[in-house]
N, C-alpha and C. Protein backbone atom coordinates (compact mmCIF):
# COMPACT_ATOMS: atom_id res chain seq x y z
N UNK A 1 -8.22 23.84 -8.76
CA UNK A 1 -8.88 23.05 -7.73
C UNK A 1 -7.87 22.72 -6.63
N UNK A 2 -8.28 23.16 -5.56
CA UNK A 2 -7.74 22.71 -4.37
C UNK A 2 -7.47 20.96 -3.79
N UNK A 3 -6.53 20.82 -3.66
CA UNK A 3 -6.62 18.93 -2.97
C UNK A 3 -7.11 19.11 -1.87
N UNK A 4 -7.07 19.79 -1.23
CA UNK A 4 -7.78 19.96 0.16
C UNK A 4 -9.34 20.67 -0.12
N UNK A 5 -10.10 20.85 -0.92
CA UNK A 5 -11.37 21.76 -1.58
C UNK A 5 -11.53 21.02 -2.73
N UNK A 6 -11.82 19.87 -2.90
CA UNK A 6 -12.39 19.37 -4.60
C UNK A 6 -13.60 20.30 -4.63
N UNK A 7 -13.93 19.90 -5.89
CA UNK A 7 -15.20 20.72 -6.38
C UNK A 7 -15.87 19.58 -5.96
N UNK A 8 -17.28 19.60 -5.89
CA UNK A 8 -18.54 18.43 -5.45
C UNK A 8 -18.45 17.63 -6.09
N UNK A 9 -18.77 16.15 -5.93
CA UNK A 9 -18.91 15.02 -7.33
C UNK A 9 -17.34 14.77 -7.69
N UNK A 10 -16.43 16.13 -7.72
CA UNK A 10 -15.13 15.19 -8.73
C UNK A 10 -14.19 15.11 -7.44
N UNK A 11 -13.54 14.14 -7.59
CA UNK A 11 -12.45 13.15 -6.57
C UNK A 11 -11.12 14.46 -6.98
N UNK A 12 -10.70 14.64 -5.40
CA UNK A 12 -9.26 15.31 -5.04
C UNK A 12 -8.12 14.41 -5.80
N UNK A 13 -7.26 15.20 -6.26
CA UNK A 13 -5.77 14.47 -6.73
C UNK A 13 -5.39 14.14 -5.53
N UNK A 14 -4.36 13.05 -5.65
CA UNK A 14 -3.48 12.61 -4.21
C UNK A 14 -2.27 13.84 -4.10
N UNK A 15 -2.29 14.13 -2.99
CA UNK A 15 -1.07 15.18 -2.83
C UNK A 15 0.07 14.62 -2.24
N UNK A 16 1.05 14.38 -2.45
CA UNK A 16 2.43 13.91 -2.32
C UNK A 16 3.50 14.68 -2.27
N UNK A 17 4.14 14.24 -1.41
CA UNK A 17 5.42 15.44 -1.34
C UNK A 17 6.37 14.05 -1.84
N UNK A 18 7.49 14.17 -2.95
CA UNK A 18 8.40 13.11 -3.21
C UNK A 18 10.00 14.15 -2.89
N UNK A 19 10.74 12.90 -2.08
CA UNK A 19 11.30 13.67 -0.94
C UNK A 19 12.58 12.81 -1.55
N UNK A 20 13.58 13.60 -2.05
CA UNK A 20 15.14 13.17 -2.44
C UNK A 20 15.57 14.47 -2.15
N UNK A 21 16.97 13.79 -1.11
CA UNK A 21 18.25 14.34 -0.59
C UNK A 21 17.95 15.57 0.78
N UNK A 22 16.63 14.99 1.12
CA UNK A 22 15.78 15.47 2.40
C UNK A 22 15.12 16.65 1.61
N UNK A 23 15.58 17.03 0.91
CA UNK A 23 13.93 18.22 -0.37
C UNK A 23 12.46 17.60 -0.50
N UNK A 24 11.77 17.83 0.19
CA UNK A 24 10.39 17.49 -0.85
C UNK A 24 9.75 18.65 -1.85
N UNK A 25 9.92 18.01 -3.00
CA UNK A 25 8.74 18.22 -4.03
C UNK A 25 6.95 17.93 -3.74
N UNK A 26 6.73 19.13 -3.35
CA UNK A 26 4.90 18.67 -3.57
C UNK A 26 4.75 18.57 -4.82
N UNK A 27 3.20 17.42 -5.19
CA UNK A 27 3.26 17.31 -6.53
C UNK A 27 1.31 16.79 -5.92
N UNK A 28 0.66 17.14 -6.91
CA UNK A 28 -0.72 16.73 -7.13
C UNK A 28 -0.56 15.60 -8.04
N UNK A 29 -1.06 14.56 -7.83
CA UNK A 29 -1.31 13.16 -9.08
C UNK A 29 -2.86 13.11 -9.11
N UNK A 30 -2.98 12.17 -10.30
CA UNK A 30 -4.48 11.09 -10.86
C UNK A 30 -4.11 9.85 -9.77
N UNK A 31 -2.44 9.78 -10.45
CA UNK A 31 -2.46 8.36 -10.23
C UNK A 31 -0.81 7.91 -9.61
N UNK A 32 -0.51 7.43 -8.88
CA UNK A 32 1.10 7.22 -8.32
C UNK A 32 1.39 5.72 -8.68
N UNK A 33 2.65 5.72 -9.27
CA UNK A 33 2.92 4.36 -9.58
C UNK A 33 4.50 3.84 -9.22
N UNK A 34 4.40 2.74 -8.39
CA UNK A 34 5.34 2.47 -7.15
C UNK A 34 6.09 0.99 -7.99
N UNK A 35 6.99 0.88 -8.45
CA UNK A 35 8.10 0.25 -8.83
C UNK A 35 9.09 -0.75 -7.32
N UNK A 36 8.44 -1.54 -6.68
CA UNK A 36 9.18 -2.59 -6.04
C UNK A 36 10.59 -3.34 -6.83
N UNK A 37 11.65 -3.06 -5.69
CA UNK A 37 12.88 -3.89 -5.95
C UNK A 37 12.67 -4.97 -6.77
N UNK A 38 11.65 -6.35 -6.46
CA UNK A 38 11.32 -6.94 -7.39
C UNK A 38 10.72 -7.40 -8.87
N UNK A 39 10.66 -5.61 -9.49
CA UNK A 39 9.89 -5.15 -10.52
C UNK A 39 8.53 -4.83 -10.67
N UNK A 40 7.81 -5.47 -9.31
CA UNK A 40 6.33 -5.22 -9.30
C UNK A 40 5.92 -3.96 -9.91
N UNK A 41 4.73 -3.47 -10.33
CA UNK A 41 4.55 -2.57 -10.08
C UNK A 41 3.01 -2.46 -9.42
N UNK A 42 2.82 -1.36 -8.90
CA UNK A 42 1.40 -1.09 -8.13
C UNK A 42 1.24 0.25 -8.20
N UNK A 43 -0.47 0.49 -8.35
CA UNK A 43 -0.68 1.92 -8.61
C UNK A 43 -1.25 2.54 -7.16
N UNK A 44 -1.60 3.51 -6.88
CA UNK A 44 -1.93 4.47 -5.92
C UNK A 44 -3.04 5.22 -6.63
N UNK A 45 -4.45 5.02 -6.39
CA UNK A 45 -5.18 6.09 -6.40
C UNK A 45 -6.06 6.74 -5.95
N UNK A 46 -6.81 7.80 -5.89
CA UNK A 46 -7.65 8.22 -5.01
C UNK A 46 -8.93 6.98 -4.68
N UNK A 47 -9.35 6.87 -3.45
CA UNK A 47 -9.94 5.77 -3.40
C UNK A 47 -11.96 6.29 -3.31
N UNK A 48 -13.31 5.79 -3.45
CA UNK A 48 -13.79 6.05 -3.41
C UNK A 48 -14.68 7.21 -2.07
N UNK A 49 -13.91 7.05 -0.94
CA UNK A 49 -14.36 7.29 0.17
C UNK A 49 -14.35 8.92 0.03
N UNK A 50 -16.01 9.82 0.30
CA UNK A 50 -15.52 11.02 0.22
C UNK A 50 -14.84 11.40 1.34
N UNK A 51 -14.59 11.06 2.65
CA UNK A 51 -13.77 11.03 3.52
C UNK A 51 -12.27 11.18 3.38
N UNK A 52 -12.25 10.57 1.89
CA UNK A 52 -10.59 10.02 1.84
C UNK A 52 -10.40 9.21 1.98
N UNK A 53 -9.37 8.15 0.52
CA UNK A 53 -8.93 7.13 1.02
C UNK A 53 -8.07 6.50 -0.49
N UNK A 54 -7.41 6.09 -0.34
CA UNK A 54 -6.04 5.28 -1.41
C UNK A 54 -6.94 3.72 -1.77
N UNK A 55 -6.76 3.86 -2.86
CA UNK A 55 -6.83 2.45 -3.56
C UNK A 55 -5.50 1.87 -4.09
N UNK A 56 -4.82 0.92 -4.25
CA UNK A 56 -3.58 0.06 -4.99
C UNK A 56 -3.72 -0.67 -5.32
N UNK A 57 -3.42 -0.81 -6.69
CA UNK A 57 -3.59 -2.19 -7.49
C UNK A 57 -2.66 -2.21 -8.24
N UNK A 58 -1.97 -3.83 -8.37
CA UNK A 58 -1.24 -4.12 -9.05
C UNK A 58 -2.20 -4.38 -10.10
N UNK A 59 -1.78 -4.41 -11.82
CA UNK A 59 -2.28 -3.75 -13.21
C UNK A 59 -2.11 -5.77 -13.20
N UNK A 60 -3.25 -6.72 -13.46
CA UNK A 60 -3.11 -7.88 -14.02
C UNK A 60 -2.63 -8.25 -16.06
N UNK A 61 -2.22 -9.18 -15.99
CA UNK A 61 -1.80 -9.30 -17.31
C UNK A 61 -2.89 -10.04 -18.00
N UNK A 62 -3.95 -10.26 -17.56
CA UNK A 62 -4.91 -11.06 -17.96
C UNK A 62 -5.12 -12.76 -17.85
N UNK A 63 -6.57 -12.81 -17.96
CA UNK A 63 -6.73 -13.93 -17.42
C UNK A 63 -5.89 -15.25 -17.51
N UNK A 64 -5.02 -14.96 -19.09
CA UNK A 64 -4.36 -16.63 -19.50
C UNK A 64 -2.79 -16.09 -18.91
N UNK A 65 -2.65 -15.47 -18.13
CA UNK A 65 -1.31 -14.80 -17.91
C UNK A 65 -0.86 -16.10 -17.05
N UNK A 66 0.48 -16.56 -17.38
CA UNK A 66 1.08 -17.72 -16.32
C UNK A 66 1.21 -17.71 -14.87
N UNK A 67 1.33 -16.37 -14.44
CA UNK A 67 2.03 -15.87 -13.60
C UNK A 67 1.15 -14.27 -12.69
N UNK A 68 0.31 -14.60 -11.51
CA UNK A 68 -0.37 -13.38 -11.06
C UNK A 68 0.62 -12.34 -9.63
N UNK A 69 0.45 -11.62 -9.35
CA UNK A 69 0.95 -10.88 -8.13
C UNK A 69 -0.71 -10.77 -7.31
N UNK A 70 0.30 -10.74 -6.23
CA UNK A 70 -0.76 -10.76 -5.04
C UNK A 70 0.10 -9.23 -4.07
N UNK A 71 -0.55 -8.93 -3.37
CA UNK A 71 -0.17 -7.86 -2.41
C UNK A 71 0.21 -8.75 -0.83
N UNK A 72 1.54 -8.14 -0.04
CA UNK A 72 1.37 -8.64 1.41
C UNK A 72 1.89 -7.45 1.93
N UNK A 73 0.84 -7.82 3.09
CA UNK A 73 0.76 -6.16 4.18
C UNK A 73 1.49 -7.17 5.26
N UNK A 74 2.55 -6.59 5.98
CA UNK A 74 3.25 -7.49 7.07
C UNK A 74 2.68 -6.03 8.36
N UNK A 75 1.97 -6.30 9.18
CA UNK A 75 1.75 -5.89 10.28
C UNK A 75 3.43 -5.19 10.80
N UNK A 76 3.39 -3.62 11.59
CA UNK A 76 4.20 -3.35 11.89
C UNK A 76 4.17 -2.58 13.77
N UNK A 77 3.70 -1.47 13.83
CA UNK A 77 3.29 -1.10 14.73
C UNK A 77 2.01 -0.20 14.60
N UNK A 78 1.06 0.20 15.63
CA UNK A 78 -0.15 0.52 15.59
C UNK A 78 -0.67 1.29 14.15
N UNK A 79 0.77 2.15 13.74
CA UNK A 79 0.17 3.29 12.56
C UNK A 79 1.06 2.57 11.25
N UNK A 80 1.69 1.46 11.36
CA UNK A 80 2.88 1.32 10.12
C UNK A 80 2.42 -0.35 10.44
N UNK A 81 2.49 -0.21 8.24
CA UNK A 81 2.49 -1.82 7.82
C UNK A 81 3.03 -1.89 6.98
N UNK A 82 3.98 -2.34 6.19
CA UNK A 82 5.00 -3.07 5.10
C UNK A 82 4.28 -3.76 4.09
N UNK A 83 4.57 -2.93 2.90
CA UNK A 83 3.55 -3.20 1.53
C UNK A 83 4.71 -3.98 0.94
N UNK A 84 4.66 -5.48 0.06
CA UNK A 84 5.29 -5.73 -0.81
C UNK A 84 4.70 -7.28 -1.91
N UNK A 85 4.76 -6.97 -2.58
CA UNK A 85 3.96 -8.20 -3.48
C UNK A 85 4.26 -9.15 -4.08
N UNK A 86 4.19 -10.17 -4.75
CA UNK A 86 4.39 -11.36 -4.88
C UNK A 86 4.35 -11.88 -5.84
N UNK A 87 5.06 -12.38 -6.76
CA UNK A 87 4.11 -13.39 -8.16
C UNK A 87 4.34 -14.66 -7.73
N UNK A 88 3.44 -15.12 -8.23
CA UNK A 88 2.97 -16.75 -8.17
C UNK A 88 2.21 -17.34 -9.61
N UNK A 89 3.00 -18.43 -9.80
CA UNK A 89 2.84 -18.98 -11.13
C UNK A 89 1.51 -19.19 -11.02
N UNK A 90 0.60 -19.08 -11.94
CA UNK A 90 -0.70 -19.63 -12.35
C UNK A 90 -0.98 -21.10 -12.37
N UNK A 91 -1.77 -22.01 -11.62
CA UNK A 91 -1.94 -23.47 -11.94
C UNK A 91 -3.61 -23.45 -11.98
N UNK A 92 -3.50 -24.19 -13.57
CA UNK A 92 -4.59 -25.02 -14.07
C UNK A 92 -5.12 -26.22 -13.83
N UNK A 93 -6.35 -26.50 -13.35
CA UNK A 93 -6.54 -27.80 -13.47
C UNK A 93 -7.38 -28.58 -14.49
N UNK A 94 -6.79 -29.45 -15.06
CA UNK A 94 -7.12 -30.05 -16.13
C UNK A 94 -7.83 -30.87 -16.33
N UNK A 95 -8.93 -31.07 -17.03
CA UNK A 95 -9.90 -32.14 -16.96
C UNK A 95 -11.42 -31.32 -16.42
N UNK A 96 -11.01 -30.17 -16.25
CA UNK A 96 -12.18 -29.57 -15.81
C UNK A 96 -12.99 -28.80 -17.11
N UNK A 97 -14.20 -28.47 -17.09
CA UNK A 97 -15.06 -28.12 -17.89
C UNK A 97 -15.84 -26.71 -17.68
């Protein structure tokens, strides 16, 4: 199957070129998974649009988890924005039902 030619109905792999020491490697994925300086991690995947389009989600630890990540897009210029994410402790409020 072509990334550029899916078959009807099934979703294109993401095509990626991963580029060390100015070489790129093309590589077809399901799924890309992006490791932030701060340990985050966030996935990359084909997004529903048959047009084309990326979905990312950071993987939650579940609901009683102390601690969630959030995503921040910092505005850059017309075609470029700065992905990087966040944890923030979980607060409960108590007395509630």
């Amino acid at each position: 199957m072509s990334a550029t030619n899916p078959t009807p109905g099934e979703p294109a792999p993401l095509h990626v070129d991963v580029i060390r020491d100015g070489v790129p490697t093309p590589l077809d994925a399901e799924e890309i998974r992006v490791t932030l300086p701060n340990g985050i991690v966030f996935h990359l995947r084909p997004g529903l649009d048959p047009a084309g389009s990326v979905m990312a989600a950071i993987p939650s630890d579940g609901p009683d988890a102390d601690e969630f990540s959030v995503f921040v897009l910092r505005p850059g210029a017309a075609n470029l924005f700065r992905i990087n994410a966040e944890r923030h402790p979980r607060h409960t409020v108590e007395g509630c039902t």
